[in-house]
Protein backbone atom coordinates (compact mmCIF):
# COMPACT_ATOMS: atom_id res chain seq x y z
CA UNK A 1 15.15 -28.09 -34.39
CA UNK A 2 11.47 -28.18 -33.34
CA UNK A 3 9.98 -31.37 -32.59
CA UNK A 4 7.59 -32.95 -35.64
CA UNK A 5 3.99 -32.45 -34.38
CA UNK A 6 1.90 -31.71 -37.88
CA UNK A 7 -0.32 -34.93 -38.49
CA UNK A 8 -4.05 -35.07 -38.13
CA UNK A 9 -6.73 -33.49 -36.48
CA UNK A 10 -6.25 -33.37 -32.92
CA UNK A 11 -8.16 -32.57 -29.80
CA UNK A 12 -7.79 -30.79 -26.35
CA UNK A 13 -7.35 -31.87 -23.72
CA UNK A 14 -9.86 -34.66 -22.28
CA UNK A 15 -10.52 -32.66 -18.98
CA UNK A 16 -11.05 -29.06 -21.44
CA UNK A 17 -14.51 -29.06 -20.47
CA UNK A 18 -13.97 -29.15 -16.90
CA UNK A 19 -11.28 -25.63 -17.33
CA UNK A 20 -14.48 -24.19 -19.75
CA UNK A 21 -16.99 -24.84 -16.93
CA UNK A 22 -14.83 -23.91 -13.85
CA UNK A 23 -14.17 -20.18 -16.22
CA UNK A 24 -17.68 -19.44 -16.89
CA UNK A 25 -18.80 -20.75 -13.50
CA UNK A 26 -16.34 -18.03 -11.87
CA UNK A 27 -17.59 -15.24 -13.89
CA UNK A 28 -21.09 -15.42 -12.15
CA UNK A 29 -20.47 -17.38 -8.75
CA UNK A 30 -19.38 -13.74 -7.21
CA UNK A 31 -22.36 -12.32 -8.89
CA UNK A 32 -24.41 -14.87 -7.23
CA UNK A 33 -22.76 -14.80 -3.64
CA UNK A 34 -23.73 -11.12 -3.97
CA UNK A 35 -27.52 -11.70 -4.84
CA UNK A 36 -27.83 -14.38 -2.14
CA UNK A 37 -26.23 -12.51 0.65
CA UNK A 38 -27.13 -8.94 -0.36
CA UNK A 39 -29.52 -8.95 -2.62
CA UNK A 40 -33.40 -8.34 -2.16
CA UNK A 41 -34.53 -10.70 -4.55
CA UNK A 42 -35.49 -9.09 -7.82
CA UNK A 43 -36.89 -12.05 -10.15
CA UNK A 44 -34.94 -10.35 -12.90
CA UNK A 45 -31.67 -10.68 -10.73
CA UNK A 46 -32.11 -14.80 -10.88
CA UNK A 47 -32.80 -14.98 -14.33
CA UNK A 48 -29.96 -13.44 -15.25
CA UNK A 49 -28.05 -16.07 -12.82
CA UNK A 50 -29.83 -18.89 -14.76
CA UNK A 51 -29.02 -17.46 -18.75
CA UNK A 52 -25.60 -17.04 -17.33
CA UNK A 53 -25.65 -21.29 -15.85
CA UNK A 54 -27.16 -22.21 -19.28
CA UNK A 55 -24.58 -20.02 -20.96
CA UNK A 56 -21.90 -21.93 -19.07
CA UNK A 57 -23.61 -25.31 -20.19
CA UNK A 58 -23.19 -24.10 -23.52
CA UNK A 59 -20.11 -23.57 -23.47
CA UNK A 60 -19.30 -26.97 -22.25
CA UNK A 61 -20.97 -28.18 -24.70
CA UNK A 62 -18.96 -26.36 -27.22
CA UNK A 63 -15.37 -26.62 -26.14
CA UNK A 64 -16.09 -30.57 -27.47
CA UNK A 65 -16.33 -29.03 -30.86
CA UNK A 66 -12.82 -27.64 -30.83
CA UNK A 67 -10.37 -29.54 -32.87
CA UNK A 68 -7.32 -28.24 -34.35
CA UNK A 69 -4.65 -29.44 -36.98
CA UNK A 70 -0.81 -28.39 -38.13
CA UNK A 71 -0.22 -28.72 -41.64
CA UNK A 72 3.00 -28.03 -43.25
CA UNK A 73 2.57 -23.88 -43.25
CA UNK A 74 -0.40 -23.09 -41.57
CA UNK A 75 -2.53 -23.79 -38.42
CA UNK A 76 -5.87 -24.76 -39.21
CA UNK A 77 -8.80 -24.41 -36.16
CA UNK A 78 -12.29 -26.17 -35.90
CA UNK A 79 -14.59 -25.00 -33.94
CA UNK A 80 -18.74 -25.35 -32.85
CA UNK A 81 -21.05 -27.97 -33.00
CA UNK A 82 -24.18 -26.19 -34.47
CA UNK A 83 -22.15 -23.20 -36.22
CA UNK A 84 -18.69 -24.73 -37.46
CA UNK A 85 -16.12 -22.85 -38.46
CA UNK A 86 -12.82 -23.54 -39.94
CA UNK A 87 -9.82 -21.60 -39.90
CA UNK A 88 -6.75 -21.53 -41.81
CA UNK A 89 -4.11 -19.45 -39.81
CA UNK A 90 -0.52 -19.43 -41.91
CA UNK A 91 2.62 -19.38 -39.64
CA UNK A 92 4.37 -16.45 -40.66
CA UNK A 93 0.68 -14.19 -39.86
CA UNK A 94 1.18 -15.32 -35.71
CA UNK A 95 2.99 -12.65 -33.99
CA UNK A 96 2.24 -13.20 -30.52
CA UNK A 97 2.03 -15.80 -28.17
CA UNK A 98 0.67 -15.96 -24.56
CA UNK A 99 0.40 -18.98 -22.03
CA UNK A 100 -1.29 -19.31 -18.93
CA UNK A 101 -0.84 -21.65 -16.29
CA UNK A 102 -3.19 -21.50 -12.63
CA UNK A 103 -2.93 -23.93 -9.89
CA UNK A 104 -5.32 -26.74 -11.71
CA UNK A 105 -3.83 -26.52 -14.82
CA UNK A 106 -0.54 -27.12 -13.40
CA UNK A 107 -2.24 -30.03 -11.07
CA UNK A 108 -3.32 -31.96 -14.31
CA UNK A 109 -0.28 -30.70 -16.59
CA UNK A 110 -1.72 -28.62 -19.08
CA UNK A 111 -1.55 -24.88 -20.01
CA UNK A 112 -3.53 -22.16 -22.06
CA UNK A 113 -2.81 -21.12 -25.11
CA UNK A 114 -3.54 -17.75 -27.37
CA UNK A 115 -1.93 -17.35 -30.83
CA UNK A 116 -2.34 -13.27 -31.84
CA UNK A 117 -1.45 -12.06 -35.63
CA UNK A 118 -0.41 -8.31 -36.22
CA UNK A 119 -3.92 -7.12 -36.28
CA UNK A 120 -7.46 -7.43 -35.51
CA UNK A 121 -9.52 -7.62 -32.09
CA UNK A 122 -9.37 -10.81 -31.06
CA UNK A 123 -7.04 -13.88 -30.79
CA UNK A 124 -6.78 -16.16 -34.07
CA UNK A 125 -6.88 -19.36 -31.82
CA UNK A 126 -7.51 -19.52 -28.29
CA UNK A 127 -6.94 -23.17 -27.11
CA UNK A 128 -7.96 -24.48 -23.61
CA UNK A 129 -6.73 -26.35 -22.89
CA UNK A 130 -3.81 -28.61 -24.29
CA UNK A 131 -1.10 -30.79 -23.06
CA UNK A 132 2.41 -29.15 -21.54
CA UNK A 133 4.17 -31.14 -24.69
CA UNK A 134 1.83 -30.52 -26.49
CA UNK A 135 1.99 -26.47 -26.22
CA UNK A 136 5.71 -26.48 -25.95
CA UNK A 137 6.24 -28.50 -29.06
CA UNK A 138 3.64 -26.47 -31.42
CA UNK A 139 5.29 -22.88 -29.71
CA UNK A 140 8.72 -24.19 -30.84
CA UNK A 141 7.10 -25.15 -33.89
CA UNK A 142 5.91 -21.94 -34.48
CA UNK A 143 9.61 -19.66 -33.35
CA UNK A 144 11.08 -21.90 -36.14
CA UNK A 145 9.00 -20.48 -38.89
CA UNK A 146 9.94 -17.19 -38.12
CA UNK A 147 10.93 -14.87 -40.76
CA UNK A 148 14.57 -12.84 -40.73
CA UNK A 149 14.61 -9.63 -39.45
CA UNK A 150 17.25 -7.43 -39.97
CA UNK A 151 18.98 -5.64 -37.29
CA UNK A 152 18.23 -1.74 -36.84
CA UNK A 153 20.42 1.00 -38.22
CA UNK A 154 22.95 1.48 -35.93
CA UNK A 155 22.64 -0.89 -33.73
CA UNK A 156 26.04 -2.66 -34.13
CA UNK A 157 26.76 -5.38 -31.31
CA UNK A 158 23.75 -4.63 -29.12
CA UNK A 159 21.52 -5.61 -31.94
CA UNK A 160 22.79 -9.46 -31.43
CA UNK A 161 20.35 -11.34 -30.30
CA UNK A 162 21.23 -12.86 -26.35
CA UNK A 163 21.51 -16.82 -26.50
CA UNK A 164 18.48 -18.41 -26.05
CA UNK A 165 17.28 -18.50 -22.79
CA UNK A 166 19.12 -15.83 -20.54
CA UNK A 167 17.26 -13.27 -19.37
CA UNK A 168 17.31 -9.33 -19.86
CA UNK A 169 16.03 -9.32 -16.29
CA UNK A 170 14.97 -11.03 -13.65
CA UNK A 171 13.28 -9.86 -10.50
CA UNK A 172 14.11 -10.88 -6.74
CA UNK A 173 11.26 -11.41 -4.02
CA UNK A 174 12.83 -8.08 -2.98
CA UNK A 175 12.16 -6.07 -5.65
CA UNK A 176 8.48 -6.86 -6.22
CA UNK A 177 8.08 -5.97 -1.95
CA UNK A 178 8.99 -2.82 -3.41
CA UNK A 179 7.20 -2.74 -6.21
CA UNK A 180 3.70 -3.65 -3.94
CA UNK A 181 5.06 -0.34 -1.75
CA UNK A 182 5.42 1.69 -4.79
CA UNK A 183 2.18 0.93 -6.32
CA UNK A 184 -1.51 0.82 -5.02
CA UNK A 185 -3.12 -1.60 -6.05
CA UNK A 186 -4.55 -2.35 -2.82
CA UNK A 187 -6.72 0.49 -2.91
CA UNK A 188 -8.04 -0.25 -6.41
CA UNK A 189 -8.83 -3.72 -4.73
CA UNK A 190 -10.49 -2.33 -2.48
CA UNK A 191 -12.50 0.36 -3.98
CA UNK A 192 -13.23 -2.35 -6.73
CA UNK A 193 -14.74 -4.43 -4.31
CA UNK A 194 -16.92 -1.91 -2.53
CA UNK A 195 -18.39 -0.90 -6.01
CA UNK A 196 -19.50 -4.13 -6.54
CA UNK A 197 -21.23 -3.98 -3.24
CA UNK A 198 -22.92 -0.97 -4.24
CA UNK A 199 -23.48 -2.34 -7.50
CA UNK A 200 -25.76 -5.32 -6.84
CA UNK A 201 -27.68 -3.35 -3.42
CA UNK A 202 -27.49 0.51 -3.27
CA UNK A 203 -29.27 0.12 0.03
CA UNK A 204 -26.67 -2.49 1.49
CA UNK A 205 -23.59 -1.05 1.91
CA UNK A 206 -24.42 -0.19 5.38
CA UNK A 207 -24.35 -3.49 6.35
CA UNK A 208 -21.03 -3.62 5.19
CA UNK A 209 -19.92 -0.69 7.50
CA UNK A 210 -21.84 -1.75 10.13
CA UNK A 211 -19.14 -3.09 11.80
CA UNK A 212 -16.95 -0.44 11.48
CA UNK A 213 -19.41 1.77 12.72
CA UNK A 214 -19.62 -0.05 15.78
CA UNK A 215 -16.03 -0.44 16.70
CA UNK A 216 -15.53 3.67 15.94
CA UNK A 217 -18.97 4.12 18.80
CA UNK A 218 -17.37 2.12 20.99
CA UNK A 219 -13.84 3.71 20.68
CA UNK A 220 -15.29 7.19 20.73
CA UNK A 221 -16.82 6.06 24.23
CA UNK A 222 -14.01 5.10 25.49
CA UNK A 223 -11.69 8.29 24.60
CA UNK A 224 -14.72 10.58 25.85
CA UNK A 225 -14.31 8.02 29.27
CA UNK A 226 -10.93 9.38 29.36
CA UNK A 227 -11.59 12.76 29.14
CA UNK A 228 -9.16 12.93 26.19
CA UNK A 229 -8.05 16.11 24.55
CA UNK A 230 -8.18 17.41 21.11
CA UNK A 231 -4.58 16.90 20.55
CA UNK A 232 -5.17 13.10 21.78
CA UNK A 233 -8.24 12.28 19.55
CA UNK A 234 -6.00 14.07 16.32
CA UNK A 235 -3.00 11.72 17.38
CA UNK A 236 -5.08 9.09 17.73
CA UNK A 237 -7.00 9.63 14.31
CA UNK A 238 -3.45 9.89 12.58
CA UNK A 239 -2.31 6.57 14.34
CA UNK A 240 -5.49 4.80 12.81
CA UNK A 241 -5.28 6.18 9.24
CA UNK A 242 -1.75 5.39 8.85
CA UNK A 243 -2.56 2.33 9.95
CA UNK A 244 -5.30 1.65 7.51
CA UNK A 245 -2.48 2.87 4.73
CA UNK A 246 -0.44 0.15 5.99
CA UNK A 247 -2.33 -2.37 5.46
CA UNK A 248 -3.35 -1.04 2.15
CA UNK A 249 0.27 -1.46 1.14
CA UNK A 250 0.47 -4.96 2.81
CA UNK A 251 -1.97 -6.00 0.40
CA UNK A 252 -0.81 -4.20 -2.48
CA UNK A 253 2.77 -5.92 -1.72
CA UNK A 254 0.88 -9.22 -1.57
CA UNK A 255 -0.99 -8.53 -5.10
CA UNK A 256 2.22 -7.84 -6.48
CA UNK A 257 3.88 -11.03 -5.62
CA UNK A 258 1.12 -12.73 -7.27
CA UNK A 259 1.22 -11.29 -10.54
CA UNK A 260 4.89 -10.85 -10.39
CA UNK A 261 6.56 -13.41 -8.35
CA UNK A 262 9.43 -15.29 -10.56
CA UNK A 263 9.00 -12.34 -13.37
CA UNK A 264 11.47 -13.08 -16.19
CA UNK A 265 12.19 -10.94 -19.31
CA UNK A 266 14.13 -12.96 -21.78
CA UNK A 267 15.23 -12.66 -25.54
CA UNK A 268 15.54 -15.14 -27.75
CA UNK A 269 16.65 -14.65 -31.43
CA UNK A 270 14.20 -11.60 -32.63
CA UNK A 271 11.61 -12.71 -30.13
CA UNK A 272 10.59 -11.08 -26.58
CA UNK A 273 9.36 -13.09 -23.68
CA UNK A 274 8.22 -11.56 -20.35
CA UNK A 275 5.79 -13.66 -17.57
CA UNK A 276 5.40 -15.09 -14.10
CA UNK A 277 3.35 -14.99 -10.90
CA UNK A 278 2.67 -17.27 -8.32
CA UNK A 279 -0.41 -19.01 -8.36
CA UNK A 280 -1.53 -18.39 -11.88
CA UNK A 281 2.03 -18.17 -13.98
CA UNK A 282 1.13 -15.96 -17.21
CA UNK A 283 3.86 -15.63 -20.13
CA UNK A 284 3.72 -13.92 -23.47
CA UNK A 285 6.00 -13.33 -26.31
CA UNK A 286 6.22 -11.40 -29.81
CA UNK A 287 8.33 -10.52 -32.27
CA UNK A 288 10.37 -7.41 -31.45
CA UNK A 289 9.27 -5.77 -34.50
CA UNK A 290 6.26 -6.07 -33.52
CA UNK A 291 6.60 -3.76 -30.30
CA UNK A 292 5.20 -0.45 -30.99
CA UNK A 293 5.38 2.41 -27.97
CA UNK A 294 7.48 1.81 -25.12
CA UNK A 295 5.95 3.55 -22.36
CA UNK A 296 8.01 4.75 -18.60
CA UNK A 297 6.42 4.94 -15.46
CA UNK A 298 7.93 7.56 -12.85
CA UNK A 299 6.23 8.40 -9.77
CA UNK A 300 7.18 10.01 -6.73
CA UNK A 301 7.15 6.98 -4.66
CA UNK A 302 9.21 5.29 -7.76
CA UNK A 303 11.51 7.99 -7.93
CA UNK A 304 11.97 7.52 -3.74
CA UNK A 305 13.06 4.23 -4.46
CA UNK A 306 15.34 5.01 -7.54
CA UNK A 307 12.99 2.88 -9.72
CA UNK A 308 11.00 2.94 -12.73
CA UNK A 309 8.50 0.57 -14.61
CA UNK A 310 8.84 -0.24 -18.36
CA UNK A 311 5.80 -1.74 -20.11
CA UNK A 312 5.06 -1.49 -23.94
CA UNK A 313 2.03 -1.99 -26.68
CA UNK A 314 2.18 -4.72 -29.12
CA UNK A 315 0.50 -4.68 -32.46
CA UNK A 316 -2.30 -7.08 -32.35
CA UNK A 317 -4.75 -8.10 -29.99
CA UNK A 318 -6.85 -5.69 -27.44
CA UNK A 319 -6.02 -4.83 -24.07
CA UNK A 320 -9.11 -7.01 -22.87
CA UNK A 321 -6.53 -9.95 -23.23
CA UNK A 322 -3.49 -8.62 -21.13
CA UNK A 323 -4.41 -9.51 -17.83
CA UNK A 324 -5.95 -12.79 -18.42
CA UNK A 325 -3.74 -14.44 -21.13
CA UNK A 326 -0.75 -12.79 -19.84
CA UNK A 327 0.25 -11.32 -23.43
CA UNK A 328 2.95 -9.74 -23.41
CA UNK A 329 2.69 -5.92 -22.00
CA UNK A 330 5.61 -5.59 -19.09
CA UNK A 331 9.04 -5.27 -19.59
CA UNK A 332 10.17 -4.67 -16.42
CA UNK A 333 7.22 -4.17 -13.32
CA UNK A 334 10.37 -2.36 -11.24
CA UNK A 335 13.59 -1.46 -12.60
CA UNK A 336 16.46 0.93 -11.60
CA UNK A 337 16.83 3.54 -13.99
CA UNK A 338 20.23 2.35 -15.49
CA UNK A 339 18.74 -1.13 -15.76
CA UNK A 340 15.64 0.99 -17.89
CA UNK A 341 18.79 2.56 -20.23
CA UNK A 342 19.84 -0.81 -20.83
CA UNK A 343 16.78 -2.77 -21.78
CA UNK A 344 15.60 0.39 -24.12
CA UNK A 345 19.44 -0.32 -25.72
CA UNK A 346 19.40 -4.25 -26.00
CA UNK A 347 15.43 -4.14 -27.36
CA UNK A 348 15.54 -1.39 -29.63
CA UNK A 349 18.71 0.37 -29.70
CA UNK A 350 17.28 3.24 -28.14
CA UNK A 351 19.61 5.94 -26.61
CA UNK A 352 19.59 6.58 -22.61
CA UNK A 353 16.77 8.66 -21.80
CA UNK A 354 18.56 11.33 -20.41
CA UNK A 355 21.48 11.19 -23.56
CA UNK A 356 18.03 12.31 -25.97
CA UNK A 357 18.01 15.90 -27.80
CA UNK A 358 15.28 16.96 -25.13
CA UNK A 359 13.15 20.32 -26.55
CA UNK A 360 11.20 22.61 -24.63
CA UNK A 361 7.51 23.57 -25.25
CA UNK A 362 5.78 27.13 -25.74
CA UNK A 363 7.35 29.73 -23.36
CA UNK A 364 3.78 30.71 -22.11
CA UNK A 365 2.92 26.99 -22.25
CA UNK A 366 2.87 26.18 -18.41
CA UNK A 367 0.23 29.27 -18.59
CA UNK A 368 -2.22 27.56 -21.24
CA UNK A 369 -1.68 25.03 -18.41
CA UNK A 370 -2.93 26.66 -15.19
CA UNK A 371 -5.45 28.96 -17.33
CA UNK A 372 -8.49 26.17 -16.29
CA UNK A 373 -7.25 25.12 -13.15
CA UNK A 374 -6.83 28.59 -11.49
CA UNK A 375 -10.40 29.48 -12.88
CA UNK A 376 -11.90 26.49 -10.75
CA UNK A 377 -10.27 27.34 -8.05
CA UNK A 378 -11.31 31.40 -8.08
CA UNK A 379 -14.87 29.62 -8.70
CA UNK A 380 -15.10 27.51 -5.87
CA UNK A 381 -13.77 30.41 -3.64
CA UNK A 382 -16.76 32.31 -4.40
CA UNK A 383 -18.96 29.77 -3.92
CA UNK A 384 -17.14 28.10 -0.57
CA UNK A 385 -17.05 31.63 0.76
CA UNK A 386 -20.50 32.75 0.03
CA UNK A 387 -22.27 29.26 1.53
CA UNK A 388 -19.45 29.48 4.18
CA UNK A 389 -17.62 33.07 4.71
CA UNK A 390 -14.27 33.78 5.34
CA UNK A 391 -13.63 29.77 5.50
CA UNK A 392 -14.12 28.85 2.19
CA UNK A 393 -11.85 31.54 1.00
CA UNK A 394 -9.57 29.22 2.07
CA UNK A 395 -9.92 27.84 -1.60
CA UNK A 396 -7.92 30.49 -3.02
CA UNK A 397 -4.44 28.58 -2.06
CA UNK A 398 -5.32 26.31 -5.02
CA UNK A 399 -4.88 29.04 -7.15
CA UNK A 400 -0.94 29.46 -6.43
CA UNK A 401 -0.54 25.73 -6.22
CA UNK A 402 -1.87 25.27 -9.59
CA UNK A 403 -0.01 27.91 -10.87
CA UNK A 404 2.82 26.21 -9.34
CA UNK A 405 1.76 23.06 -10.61
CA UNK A 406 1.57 23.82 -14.05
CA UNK A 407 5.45 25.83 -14.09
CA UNK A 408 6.40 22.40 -12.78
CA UNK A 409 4.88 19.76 -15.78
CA UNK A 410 5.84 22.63 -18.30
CA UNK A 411 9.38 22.38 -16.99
CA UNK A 412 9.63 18.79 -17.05
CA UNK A 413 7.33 18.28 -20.30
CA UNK A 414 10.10 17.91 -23.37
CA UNK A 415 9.90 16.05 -26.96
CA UNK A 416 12.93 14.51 -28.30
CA UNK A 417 13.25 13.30 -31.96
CA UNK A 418 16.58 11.59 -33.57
CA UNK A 419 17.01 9.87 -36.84
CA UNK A 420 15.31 6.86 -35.66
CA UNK A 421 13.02 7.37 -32.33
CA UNK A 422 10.55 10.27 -31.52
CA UNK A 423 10.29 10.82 -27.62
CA UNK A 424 7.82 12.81 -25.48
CA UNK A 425 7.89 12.97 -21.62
CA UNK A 426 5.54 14.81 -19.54
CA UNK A 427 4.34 15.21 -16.06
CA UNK A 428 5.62 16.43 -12.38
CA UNK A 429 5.31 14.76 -9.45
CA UNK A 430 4.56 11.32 -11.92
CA UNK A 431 6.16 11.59 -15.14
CA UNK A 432 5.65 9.48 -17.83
CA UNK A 433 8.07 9.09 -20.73
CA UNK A 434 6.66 7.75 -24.28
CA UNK A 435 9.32 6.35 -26.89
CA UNK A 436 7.93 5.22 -30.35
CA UNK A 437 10.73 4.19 -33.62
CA UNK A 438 9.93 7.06 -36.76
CA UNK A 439 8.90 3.71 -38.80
CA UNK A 440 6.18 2.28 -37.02
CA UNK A 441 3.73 5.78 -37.43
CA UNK A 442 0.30 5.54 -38.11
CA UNK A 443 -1.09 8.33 -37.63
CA UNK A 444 0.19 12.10 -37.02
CA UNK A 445 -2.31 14.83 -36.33
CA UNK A 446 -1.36 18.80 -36.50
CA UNK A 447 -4.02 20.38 -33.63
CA UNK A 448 -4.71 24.13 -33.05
CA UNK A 449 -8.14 25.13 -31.03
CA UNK A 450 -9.35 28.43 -30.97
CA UNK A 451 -6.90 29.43 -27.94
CA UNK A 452 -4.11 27.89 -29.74
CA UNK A 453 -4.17 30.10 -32.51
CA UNK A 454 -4.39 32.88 -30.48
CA UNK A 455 -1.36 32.14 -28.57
CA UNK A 456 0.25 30.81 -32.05
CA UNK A 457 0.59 27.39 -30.94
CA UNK A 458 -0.16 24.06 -32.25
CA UNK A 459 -0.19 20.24 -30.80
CA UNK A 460 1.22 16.78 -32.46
CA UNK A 461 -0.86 13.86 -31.89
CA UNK A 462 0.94 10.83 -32.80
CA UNK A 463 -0.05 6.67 -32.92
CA UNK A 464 1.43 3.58 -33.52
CA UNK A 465 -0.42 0.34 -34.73
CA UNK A 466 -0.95 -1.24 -31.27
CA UNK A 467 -4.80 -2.32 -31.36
CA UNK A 468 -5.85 -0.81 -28.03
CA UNK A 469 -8.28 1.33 -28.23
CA UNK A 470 -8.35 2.84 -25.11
CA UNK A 471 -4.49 2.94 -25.40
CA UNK A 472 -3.24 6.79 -25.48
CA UNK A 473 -0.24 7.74 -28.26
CA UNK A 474 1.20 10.69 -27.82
CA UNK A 475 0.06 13.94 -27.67
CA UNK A 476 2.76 16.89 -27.82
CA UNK A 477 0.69 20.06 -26.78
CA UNK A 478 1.87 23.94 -26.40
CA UNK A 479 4.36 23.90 -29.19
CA UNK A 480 5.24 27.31 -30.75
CA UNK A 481 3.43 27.18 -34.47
CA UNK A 482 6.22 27.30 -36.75
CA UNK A 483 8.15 24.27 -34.92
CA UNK A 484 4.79 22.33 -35.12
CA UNK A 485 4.48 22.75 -38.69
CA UNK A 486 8.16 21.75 -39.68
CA UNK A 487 8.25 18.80 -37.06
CA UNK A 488 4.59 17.73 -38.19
CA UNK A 489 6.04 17.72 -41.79
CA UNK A 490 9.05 15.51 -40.78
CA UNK A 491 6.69 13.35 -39.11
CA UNK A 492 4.01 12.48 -41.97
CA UNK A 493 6.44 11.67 -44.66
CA UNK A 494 8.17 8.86 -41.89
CA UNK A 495 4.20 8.05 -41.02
CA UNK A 496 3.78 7.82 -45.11
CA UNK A 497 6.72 5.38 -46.00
């Protein structure tokens, strides 16, 4: 039974306005370092670091307007001091919940909290920041109003809900070293970091590379000391680039345990809770009718380790949100594929992936595919070869690999649909597979271009009601005509109710 918090108007926390200030004060301070450091001092440049202070003053000033109150069905938010506004949120519209916890607001015992409903583009209360009781005793609060869901056709005894508490999955220190060697973030980091460089002082990135420059002059003087040979300098030119991969991964294994370190996925009743990390511990949670397309990660490097990653979309809120409040978007960072197969089963009562009714496309579809690439490729031949001679015909071996290329993602690229899930997988080296119930359609599109109805084929577009708007559906291209029509048929009356 959920503790009794409804009463009267409450506040945040005392110290709110010191978590308001330190946010708005982080936005700009790298901003700043930039300009003082690298900069050439544009007056424009500082007033835009002084409307961003006075923005941050404002909004100290404003987080002591926030005041919030639980009646007996409904939430209801104050907010401003100049512009007030007042908010009635009922219970039964909040779908999804995410908290957020960093280093200081674990050092004073607080936490963040964003209440989502079903739609729109922004939270419907974003409170920062209140007491650990406080938060725990309004989340319970708000599980208990939860309406009944009924279980899924079919779905027998994996459609009981696990007890309360125990988790779907849990992953090891182990498994997220992995995960930071599968992915690459580190390079994102990095590239991220140099844009910003770039961003703030065209003209100063050479300072940054100075030293680098420095170090390669003064080991290029030593292997011409040593009267080196090509095959030394190539050796030795491998030996440093794999080293600079290596510590790419390094980092990327060290951003991983961040994000990911104590990740837990756990059920409880019709509700889905993923989170973790190390220094900043981000949870979220939603209804599991409220998860729209599940989405599977394969890459090479996953498929070396005999892994996958399982994320999904939930309806409500904007992908803006996900990596900040933590709502809920992974299912499982790393997984094996038979632990994949089982989550997709104890979720949504989905088959295995490889047990689905898997359809090819267009026979001549993997040529549609390579029509473009191979072009390019005879292009820049005849360009490369003409600036360059008989070297730059050495761009004609793209035309064979994309050939070879596109036989490969048209050989792996299926769609799947049973009586209650429509599934589409695609790719080569990565593959991606997309899994979306027949129920939750929004919108199916029937495509033919030009070349399409030459060949006689047609493409599906399908969408579900997840809010993202750069989020990507599914797109089913190549498909003979006829078996577009009928499956686009099937589709809108399940999209129309």
């Amino acid at each position: 039974m959920a503790p009794e918090v409804r009463g009267d108007e409450r506040r945040l926390h005392p110290f709110s306005w010191l978590f308001v200030l330190i946010t708005q004060l982080r936005e700009v301070a790298f901003p700043l370092v930039l300009l003082l450091f690298f900069g050439r001092g544009q007056w424009w440049e500082f007033l835009a670091i002084v409307g961003a202070v006075l923005l941050a003053l404002y909004s100290l000033i404003y987080s002591f307007g926030f005041r919030y109150r639980i009646g007996t069905d409904e939430l209801v938010v104050r907010e401003g001091i100049f512009d007030r506004t007042e908010r009635h949120i009922p219970f039964a519209r909040i779908q999804n919940i995410a908290r957020r916890s960093n280093v200081l607001h674990r050092a004073f015992g607080v936490t963040e909290l964003r209440l989502e409903s079903g739609g729109g583009l922004r939270p419907e209360a974003v409170m920062k920041v209140l007491r650990l009781a406080d938060a725990d005793a309004l989340v319970l609060l708000l599980r208990a109003q939860r309406p009944s869901v009924a279980p899924p056709p079919g779905a027998g005894d994996a459609s009981a809900p696990a007890p309360s508490g125990e988790p779907l999955l849990a992953l090891s220190p182990g498994e997220l070293v992995r995960l930071g060697l599968i992915s690459n973030r580190g390079m994102v980091v990095v590239a991220g970091g140099f844009a910003a460089f770039w961003q703030f002082d065209p003209g100063g990135g050479k300072h940054l590379f100075r030293p680098a420059f420095n170090l390669a002059e003064v080991a290029a003087g030593e292997v011409v000391a040593l009267h080196a040979g090509p095959l030394a300098m190539v050796l030795g030119g491998a030996l440093l680039l794999a080293l600079l991969f290596a510590l790419l991964r390094v980092l990327s294994v060290v951003l991983a345990l961040l994000v990911h370190y104590g990740f837990r996925l756990e059920r409880e009743g019709d509700r889905l809770g993923a989170g973790g990390g190390l220094l900043t511990h981000a949870h979220g949670s939603a209804r599991i009718d409220r998860l729209q397309m599940l989405h599977v990660e394969e890459s090479l490097l996953h498929r070396l380790f005999g892994r996958m990653s399982l994320k999904t979309d939930v309806a409500g809120g904007v992908r803006e949100y996900n990596d900040q409040s933590g709502k809920l978007h992974w299912l499982a960072p790393i997984a094996t594929p038979a632990q994949v197969d089982g989550l997709l089963a104890r979720i949504v009562v989905a088959p295995p992936l490889a047990a689905l009714p898997w359809r090819p496309l267009h026979a001549r579809a993997w040529r549609r595919r390579a029509r473009w690439p191979m072009l390019f490729w005879l292009l820049a031949a005849c360009g490369l070869g003409f600036w360059f001679g008989a070297p730059g015909l050495l761009a004609l071996l793209g035309v064979p690999w994309a050939a070879t290329a596109a036989r490969g993602w048209a050989g792996f690229t299926r769609y799947a649909m049973d009586e209650r899930f429509l599934a589409y997988r695609s790719g080569w080296w990565s593959r991606h597979y997309a899994v979306i119930e027949l129920d939750k359609l929004q919108v199916v599109e029937l495509m033919q271009s030009p070349f399409d109805r030459r060949a006689g084929m047609a493409g599906i577009r399908i969408d579900s009601m997840a809010a993202d708007p750069l989020g990507h559906g599914i797109h089913i291209p190549y498909l003979p005509l006829a078996e577009a029509r009928a499956l686009f048929a099937v589709l809108a009356r399940r999209a129309a109710g």
